[in-house]
PDB file of N, CA and C in Angstrom:
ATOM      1  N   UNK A   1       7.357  -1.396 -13.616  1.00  0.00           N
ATOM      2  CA  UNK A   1       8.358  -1.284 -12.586  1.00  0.00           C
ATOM      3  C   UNK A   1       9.408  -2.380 -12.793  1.00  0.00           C
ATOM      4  N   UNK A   2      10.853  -1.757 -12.825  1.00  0.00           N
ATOM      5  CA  UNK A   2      11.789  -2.907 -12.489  1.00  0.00           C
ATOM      6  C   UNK A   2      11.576  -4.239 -11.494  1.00  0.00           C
ATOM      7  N   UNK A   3      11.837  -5.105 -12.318  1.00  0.00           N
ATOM      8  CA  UNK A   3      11.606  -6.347 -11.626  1.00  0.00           C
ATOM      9  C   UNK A   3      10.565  -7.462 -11.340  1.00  0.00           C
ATOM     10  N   UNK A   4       9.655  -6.269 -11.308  1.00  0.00           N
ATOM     11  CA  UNK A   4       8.138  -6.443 -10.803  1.00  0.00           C
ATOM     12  C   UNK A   4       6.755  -6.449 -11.806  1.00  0.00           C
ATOM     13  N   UNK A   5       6.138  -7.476 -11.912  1.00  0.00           N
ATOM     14  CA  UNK A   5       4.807  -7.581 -12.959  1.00  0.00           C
ATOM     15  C   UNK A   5       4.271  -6.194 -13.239  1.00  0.00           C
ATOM     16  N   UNK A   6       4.203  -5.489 -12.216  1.00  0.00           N
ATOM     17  CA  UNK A   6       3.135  -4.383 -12.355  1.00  0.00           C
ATOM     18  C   UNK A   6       2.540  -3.837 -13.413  1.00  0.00           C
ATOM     19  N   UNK A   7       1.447  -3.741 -13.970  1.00  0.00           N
ATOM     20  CA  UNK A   7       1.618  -2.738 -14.956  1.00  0.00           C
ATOM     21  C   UNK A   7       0.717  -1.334 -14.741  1.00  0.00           C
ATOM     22  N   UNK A   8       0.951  -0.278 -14.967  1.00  0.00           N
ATOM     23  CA  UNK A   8       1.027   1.113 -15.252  1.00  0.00           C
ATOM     24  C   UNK A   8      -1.063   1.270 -15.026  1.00  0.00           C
ATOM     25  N   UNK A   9      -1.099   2.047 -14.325  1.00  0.00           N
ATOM     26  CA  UNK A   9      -2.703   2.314 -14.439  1.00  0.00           C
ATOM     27  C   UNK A   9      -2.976   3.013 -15.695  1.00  0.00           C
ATOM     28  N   UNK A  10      -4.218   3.048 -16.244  1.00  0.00           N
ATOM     29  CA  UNK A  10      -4.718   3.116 -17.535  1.00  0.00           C
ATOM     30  C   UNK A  10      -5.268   4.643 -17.781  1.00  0.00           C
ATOM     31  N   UNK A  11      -5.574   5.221 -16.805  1.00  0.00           N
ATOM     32  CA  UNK A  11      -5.616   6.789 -16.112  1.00  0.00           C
ATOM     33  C   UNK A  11      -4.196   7.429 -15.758  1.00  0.00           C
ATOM     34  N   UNK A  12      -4.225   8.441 -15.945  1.00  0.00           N
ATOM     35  CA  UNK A  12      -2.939   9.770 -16.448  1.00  0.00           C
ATOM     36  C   UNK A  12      -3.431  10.216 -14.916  1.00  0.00           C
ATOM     37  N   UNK A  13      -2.413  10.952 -14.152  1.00  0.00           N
ATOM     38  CA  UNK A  13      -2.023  12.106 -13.362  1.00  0.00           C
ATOM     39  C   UNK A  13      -1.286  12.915 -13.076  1.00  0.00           C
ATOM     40  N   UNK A  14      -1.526  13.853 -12.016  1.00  0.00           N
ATOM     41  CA  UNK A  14      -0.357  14.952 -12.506  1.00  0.00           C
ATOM     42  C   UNK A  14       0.153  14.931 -11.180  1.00  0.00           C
ATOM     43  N   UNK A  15       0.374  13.837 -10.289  1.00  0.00           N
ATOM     44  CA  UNK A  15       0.735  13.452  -8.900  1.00  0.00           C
ATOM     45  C   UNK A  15       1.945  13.448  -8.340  1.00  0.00           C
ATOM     46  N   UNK A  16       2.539  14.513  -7.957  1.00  0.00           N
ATOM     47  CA  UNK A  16       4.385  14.262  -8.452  1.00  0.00           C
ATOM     48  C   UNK A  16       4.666  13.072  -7.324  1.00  0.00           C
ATOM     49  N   UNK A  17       3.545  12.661  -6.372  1.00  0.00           N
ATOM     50  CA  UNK A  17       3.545  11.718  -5.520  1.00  0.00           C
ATOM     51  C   UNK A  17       3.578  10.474  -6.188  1.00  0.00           C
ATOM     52  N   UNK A  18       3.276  10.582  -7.515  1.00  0.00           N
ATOM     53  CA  UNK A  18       2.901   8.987  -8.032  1.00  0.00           C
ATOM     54  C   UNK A  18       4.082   7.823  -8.082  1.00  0.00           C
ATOM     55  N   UNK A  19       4.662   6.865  -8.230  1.00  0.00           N
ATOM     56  CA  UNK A  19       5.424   6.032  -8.913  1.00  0.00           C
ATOM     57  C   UNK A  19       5.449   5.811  -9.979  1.00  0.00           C
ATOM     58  N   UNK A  20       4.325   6.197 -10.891  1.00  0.00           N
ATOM     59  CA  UNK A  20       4.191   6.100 -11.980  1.00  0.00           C
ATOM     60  C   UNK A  20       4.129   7.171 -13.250  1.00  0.00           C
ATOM     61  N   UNK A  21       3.679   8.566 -12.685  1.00  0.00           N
ATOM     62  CA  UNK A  21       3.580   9.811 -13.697  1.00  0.00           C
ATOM     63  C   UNK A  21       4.378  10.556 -12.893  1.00  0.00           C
ATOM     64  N   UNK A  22       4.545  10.468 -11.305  1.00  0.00           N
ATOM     65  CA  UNK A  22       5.452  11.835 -11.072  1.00  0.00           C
ATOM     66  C   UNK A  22       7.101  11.010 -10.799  1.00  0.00           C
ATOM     67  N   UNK A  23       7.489  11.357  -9.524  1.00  0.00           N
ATOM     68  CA  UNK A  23       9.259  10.862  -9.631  1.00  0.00           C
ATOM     69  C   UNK A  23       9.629  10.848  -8.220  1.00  0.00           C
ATOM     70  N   UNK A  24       8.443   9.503  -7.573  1.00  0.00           N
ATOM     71  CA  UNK A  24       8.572   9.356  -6.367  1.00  0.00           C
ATOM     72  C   UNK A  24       9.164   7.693  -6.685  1.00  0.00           C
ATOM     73  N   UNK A  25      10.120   7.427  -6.568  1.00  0.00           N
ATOM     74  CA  UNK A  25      10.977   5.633  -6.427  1.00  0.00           C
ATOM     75  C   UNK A  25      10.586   5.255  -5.572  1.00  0.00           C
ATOM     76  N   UNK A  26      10.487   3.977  -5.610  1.00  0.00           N
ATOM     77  CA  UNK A  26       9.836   2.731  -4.750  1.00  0.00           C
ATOM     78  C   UNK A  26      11.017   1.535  -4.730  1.00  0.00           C
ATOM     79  N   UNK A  27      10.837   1.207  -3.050  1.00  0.00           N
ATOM     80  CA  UNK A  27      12.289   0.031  -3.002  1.00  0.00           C
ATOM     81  C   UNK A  27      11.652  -0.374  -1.888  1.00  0.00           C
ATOM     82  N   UNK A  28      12.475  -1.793  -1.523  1.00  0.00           N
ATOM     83  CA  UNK A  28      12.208  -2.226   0.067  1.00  0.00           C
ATOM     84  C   UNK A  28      10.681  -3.097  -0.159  1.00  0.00           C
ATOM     85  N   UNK A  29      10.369  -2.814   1.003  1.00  0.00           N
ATOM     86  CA  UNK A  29       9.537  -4.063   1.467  1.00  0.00           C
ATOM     87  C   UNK A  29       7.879  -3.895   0.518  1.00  0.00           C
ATOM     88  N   UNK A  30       7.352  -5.336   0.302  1.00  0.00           N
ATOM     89  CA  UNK A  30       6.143  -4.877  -0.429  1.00  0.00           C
ATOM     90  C   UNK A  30       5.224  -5.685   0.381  1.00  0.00           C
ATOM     91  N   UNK A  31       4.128  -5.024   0.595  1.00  0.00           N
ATOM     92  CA  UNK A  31       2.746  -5.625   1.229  1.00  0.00           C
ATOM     93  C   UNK A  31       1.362  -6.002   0.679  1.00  0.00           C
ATOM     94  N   UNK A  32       0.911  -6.809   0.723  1.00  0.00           N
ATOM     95  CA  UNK A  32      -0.604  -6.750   0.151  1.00  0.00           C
ATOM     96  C   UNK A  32      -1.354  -6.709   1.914  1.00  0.00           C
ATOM     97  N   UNK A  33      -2.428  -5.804   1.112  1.00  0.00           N
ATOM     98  CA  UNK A  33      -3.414  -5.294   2.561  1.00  0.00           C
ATOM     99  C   UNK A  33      -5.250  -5.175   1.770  1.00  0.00           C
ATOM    100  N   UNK A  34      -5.522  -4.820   2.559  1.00  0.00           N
ATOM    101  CA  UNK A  34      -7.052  -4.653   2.461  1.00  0.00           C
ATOM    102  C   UNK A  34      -7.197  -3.171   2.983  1.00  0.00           C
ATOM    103  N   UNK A  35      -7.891  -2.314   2.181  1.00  0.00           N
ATOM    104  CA  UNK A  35      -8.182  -0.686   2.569  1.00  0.00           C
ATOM    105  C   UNK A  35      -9.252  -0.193   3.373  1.00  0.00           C
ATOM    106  N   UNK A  36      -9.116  -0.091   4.424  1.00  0.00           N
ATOM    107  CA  UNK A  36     -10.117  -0.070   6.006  1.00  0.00           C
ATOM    108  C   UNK A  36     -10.609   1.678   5.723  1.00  0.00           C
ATOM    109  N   UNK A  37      -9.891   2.536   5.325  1.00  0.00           N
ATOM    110  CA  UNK A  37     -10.449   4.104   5.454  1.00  0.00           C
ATOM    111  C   UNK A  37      -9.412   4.695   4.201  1.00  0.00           C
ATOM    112  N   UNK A  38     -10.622   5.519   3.965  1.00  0.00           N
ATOM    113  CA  UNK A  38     -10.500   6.257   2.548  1.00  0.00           C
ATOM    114  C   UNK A  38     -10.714   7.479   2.813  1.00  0.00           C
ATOM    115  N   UNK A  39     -10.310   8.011   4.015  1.00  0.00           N
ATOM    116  CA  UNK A  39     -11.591   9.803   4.691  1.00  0.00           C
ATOM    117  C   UNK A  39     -10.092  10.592   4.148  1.00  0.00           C
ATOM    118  N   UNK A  40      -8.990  10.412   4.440  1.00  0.00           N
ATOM    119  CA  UNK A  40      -8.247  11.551   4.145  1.00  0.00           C
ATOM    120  C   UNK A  40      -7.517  11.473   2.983  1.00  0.00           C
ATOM    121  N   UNK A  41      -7.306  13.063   2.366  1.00  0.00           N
ATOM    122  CA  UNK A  41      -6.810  13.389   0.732  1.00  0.00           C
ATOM    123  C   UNK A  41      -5.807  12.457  -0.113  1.00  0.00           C
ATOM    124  N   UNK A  42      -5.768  11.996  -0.247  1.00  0.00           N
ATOM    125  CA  UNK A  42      -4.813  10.909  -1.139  1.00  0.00           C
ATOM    126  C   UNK A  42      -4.171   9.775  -0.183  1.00  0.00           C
ATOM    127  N   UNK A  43      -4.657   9.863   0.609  1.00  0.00           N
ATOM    128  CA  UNK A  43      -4.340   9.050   1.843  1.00  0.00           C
ATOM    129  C   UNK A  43      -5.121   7.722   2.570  1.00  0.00           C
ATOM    130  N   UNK A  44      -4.442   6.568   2.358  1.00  0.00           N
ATOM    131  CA  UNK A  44      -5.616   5.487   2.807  1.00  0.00           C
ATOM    132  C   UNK A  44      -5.127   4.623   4.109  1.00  0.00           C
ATOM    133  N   UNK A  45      -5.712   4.010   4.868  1.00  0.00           N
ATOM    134  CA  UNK A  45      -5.403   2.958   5.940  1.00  0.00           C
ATOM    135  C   UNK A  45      -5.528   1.909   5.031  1.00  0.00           C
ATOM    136  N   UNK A  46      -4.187   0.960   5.710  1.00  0.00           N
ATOM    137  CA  UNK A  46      -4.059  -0.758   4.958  1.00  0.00           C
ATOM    138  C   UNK A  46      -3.916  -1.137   5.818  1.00  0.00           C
ATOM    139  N   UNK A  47      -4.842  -2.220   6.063  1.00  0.00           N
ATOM    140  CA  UNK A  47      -4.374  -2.973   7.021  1.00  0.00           C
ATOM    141  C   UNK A  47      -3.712  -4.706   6.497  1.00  0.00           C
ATOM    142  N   UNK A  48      -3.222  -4.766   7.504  1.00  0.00           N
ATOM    143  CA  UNK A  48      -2.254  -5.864   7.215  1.00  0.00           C
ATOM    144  C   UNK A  48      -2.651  -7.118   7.676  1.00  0.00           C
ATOM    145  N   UNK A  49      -2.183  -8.154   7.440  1.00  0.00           N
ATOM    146  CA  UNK A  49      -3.049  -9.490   8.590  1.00  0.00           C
ATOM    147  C   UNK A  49      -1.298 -10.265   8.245  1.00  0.00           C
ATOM    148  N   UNK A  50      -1.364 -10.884   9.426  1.00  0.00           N
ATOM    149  CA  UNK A  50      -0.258 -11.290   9.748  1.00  0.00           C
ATOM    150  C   UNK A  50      -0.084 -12.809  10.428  1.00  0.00           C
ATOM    151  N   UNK A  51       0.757 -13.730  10.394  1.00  0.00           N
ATOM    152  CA  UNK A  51       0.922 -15.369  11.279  1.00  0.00           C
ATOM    153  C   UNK A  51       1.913 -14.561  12.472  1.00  0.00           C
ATOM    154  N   UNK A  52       2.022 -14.921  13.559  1.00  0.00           N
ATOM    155  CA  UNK A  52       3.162 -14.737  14.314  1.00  0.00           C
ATOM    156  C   UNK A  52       3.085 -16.378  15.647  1.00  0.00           C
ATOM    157  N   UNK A  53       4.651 -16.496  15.821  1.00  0.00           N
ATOM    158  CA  UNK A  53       4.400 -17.886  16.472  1.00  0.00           C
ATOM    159  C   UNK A  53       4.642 -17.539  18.115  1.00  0.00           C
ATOM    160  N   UNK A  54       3.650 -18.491  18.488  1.00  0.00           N
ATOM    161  CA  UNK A  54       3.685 -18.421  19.980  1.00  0.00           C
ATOM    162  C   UNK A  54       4.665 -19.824  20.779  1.00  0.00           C
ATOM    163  N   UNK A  55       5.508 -19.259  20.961  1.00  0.00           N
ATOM    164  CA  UNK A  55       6.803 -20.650  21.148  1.00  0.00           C
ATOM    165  C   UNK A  55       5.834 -21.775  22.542  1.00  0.00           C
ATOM    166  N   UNK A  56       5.365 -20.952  23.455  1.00  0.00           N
ATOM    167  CA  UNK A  56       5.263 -21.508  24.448  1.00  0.00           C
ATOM    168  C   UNK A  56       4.005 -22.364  24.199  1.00  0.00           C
ATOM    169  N   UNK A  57       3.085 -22.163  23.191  1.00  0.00           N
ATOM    170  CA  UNK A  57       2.331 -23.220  22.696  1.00  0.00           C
ATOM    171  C   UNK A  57       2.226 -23.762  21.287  1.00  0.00           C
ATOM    172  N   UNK A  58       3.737 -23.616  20.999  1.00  0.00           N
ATOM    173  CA  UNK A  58       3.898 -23.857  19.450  1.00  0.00           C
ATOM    174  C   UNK A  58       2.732 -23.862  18.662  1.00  0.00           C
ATOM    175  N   UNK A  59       2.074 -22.634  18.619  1.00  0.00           N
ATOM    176  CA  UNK A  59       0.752 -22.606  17.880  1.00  0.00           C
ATOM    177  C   UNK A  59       1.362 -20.985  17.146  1.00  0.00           C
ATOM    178  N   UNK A  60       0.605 -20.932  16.485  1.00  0.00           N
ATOM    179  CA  UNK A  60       0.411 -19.272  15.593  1.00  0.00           C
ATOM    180  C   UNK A  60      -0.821 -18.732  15.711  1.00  0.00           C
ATOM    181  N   UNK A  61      -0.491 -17.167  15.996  1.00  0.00           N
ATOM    182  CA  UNK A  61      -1.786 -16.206  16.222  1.00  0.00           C
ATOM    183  C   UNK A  61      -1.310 -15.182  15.094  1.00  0.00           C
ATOM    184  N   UNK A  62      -3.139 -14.838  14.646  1.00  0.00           N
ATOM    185  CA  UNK A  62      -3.397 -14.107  13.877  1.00  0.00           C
ATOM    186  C   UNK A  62      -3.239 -12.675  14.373  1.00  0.00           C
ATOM    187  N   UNK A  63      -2.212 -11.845  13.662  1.00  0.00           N
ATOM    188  CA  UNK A  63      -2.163 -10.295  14.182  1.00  0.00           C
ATOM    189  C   UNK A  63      -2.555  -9.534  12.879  1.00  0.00           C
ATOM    190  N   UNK A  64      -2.894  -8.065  13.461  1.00  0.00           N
ATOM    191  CA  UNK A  64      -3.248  -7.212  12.333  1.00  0.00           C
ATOM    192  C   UNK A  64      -2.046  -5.830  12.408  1.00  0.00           C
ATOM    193  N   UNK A  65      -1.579  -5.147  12.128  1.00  0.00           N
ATOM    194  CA  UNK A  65      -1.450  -3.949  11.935  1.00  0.00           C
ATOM    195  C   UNK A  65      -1.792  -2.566  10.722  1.00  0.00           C
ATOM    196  N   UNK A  66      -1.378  -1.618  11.005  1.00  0.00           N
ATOM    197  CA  UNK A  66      -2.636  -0.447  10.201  1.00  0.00           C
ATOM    198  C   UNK A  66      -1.322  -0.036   9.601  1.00  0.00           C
ATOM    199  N   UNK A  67      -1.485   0.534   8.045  1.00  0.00           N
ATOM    200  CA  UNK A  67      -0.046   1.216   7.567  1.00  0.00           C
ATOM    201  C   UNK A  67      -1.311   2.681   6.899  1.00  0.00           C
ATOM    202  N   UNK A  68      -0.496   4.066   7.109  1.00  0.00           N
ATOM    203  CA  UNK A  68      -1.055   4.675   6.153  1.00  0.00           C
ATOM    204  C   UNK A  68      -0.555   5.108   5.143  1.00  0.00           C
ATOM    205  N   UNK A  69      -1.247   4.692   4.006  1.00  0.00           N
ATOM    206  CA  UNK A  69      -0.225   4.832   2.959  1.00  0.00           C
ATOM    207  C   UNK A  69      -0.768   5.888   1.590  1.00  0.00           C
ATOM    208  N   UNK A  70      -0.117   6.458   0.505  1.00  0.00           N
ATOM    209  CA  UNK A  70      -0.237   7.218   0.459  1.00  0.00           C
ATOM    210  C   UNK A  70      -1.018   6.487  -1.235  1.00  0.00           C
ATOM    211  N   UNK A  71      -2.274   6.846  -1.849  1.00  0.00           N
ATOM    212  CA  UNK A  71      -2.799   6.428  -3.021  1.00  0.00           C
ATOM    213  C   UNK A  71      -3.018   7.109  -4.185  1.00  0.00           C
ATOM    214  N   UNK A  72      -2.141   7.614  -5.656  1.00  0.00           N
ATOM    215  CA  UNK A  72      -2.123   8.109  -6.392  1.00  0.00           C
ATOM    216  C   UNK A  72      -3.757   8.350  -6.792  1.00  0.00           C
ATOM    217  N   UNK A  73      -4.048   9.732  -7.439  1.00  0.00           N
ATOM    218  CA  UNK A  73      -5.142   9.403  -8.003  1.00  0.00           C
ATOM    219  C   UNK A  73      -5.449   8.491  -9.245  1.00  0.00           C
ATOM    220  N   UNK A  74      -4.565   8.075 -10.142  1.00  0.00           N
ATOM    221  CA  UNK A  74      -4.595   7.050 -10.919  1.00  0.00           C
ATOM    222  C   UNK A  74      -5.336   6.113 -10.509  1.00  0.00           C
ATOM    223  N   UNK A  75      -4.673   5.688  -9.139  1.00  0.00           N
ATOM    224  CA  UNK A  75      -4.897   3.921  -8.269  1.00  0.00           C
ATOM    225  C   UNK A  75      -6.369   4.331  -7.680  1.00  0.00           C
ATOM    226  N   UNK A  76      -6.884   5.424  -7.248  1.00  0.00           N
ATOM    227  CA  UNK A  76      -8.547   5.459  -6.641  1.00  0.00           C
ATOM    228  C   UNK A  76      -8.338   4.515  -5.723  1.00  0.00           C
ATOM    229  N   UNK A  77      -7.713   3.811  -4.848  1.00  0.00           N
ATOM    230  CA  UNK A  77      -8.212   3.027  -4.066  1.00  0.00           C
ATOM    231  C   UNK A  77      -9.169   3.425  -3.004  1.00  0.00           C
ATOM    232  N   UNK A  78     -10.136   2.722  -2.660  1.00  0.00           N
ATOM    233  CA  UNK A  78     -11.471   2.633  -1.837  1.00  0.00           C
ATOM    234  C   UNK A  78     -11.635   1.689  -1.019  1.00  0.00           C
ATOM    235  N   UNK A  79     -12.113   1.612   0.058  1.00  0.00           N
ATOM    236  CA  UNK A  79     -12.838   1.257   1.091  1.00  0.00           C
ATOM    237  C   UNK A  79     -12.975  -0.580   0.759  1.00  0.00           C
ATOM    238  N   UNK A  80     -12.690  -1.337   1.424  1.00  0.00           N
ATOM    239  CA  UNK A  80     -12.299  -2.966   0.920  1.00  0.00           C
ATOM    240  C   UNK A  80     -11.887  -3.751  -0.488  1.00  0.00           C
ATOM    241  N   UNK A  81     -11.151  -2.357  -0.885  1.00  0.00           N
ATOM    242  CA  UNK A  81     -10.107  -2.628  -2.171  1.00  0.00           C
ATOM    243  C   UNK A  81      -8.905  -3.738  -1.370  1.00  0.00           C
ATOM    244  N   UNK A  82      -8.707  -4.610  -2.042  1.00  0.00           N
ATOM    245  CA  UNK A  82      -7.199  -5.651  -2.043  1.00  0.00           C
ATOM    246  C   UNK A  82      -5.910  -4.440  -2.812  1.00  0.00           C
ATOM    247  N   UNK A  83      -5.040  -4.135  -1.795  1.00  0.00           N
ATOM    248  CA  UNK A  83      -3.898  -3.205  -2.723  1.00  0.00           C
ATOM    249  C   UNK A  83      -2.643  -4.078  -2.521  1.00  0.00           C
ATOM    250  N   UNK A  84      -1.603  -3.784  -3.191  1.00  0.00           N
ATOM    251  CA  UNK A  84      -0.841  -4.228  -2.977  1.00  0.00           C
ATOM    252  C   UNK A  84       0.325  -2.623  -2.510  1.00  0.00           C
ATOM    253  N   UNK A  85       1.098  -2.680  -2.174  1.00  0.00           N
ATOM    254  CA  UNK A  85       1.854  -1.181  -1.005  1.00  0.00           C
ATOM    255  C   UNK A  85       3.193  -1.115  -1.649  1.00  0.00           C
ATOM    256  N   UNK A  86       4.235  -0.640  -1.731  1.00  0.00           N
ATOM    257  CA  UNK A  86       5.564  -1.086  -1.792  1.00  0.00           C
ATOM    258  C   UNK A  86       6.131   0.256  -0.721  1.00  0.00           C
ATOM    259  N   UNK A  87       7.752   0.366  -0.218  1.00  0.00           N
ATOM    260  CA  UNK A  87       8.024   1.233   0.991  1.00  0.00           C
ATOM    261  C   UNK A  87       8.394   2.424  -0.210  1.00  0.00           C
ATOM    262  N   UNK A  88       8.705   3.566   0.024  1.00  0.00           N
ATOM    263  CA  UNK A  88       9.161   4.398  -0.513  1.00  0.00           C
ATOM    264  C   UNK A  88      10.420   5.608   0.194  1.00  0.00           C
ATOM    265  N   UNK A  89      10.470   6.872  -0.155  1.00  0.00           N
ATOM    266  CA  UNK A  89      10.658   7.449   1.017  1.00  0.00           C
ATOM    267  C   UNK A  89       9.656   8.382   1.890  1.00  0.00           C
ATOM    268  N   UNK A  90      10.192   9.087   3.689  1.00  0.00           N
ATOM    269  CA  UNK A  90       9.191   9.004   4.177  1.00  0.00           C
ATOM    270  C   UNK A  90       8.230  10.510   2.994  1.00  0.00           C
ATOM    271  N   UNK A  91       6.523  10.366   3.257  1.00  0.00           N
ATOM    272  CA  UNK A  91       5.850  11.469   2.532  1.00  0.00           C
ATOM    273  C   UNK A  91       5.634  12.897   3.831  1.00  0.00           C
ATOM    274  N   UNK A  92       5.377  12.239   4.929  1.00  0.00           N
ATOM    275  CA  UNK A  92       4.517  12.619   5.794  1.00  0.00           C
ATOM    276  C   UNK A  92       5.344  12.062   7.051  1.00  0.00           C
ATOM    277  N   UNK A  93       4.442  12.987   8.486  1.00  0.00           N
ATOM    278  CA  UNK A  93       4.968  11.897   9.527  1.00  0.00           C
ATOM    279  C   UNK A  93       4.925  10.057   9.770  1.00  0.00           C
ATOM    280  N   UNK A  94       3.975  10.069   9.209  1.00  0.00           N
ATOM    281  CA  UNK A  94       3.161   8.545   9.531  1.00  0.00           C
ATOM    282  C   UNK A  94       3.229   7.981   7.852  1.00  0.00           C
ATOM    283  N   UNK A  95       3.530   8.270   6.758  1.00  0.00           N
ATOM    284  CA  UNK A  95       3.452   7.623   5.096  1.00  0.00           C
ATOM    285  C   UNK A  95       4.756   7.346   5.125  1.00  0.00           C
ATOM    286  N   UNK A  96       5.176   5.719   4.667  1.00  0.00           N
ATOM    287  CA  UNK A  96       6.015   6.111   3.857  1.00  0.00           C
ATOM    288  C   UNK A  96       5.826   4.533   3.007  1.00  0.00           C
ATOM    289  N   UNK A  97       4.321   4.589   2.319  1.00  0.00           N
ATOM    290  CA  UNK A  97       4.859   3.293   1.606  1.00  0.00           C
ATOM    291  C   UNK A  97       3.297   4.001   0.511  1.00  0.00           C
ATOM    292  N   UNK A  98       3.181   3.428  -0.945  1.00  0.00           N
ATOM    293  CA  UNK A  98       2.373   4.044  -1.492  1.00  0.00           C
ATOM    294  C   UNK A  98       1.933   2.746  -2.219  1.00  0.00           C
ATOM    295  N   UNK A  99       0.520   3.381  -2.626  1.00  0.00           N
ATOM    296  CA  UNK A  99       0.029   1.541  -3.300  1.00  0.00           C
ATOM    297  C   UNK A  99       0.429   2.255  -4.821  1.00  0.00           C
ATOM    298  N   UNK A 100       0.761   0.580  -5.158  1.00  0.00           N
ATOM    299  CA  UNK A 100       1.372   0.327  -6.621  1.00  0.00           C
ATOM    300  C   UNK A 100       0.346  -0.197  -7.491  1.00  0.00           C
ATOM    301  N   UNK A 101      -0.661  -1.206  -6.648  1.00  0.00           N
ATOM    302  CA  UNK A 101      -1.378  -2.070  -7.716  1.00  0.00           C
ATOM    303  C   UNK A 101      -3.269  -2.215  -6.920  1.00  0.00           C
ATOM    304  N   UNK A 102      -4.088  -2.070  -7.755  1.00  0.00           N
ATOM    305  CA  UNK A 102      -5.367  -2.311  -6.641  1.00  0.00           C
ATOM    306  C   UNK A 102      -5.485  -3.724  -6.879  1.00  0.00           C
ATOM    307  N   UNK A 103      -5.239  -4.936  -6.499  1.00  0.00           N
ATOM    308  CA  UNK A 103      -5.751  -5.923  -6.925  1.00  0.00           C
ATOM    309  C   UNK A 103      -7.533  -6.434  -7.134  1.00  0.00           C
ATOM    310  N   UNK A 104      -7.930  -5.684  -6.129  1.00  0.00           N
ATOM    311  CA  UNK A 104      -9.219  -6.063  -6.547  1.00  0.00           C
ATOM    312  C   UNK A 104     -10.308  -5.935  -5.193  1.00  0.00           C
ATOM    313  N   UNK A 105     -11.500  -6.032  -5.515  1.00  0.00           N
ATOM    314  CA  UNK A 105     -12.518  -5.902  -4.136  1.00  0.00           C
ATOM    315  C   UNK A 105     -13.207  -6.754  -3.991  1.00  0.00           C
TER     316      UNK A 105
END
């Protein structure tokens, strides 16, 4: 990928969803998450972990939010895989970011 370390999964697909074998572009914001659910078709929950500051006790709280994002079969991501996400355009009502990289479990 332009710009970006990534390199190319080592497995072929025929995913026109992919970033990588079919001719879905990737731009915008990138996330690393942890993969909470793997139940639907090419489709995974990431969740996110987050700092946010609380002014009125100048302290920071830990937040989470859920992205569902969309996982080539190349990438296999599974169930407390480390992914990394990037945004794309939208797939679905609720997709619009697809994992690029599994970092690891």
């Amino acid at each position: 990928m332009v710009g970006l370390n990534i390199e190319p999964p080592k497995e072929r697909c025929s995913d026109e969803n992919c970033p990588f074998h079919g001719t879905l572009s990737v731009r915008g914001r990138i996330f690393e998450g942890t993969v909470t659910s793997d139940k639907t078709s090419k489709t995974v929950t990431v969740e996110l972990e987050y700092m946010r500051k609380v002014a009125k006790y100048e302290r920071y709280e830990r937040r989470t939010s859920k992205l569902h994002v969309h996982s080539p079969p190349c990438i296999n991501a599974r169930v407390g895989d480390k992914v990394r996400v990037m945004e794309c355009r939208r797939l679905s009502k609720t997709k619009s970011f697809v994992v690029v990289q599994r970092l690891g479990g």
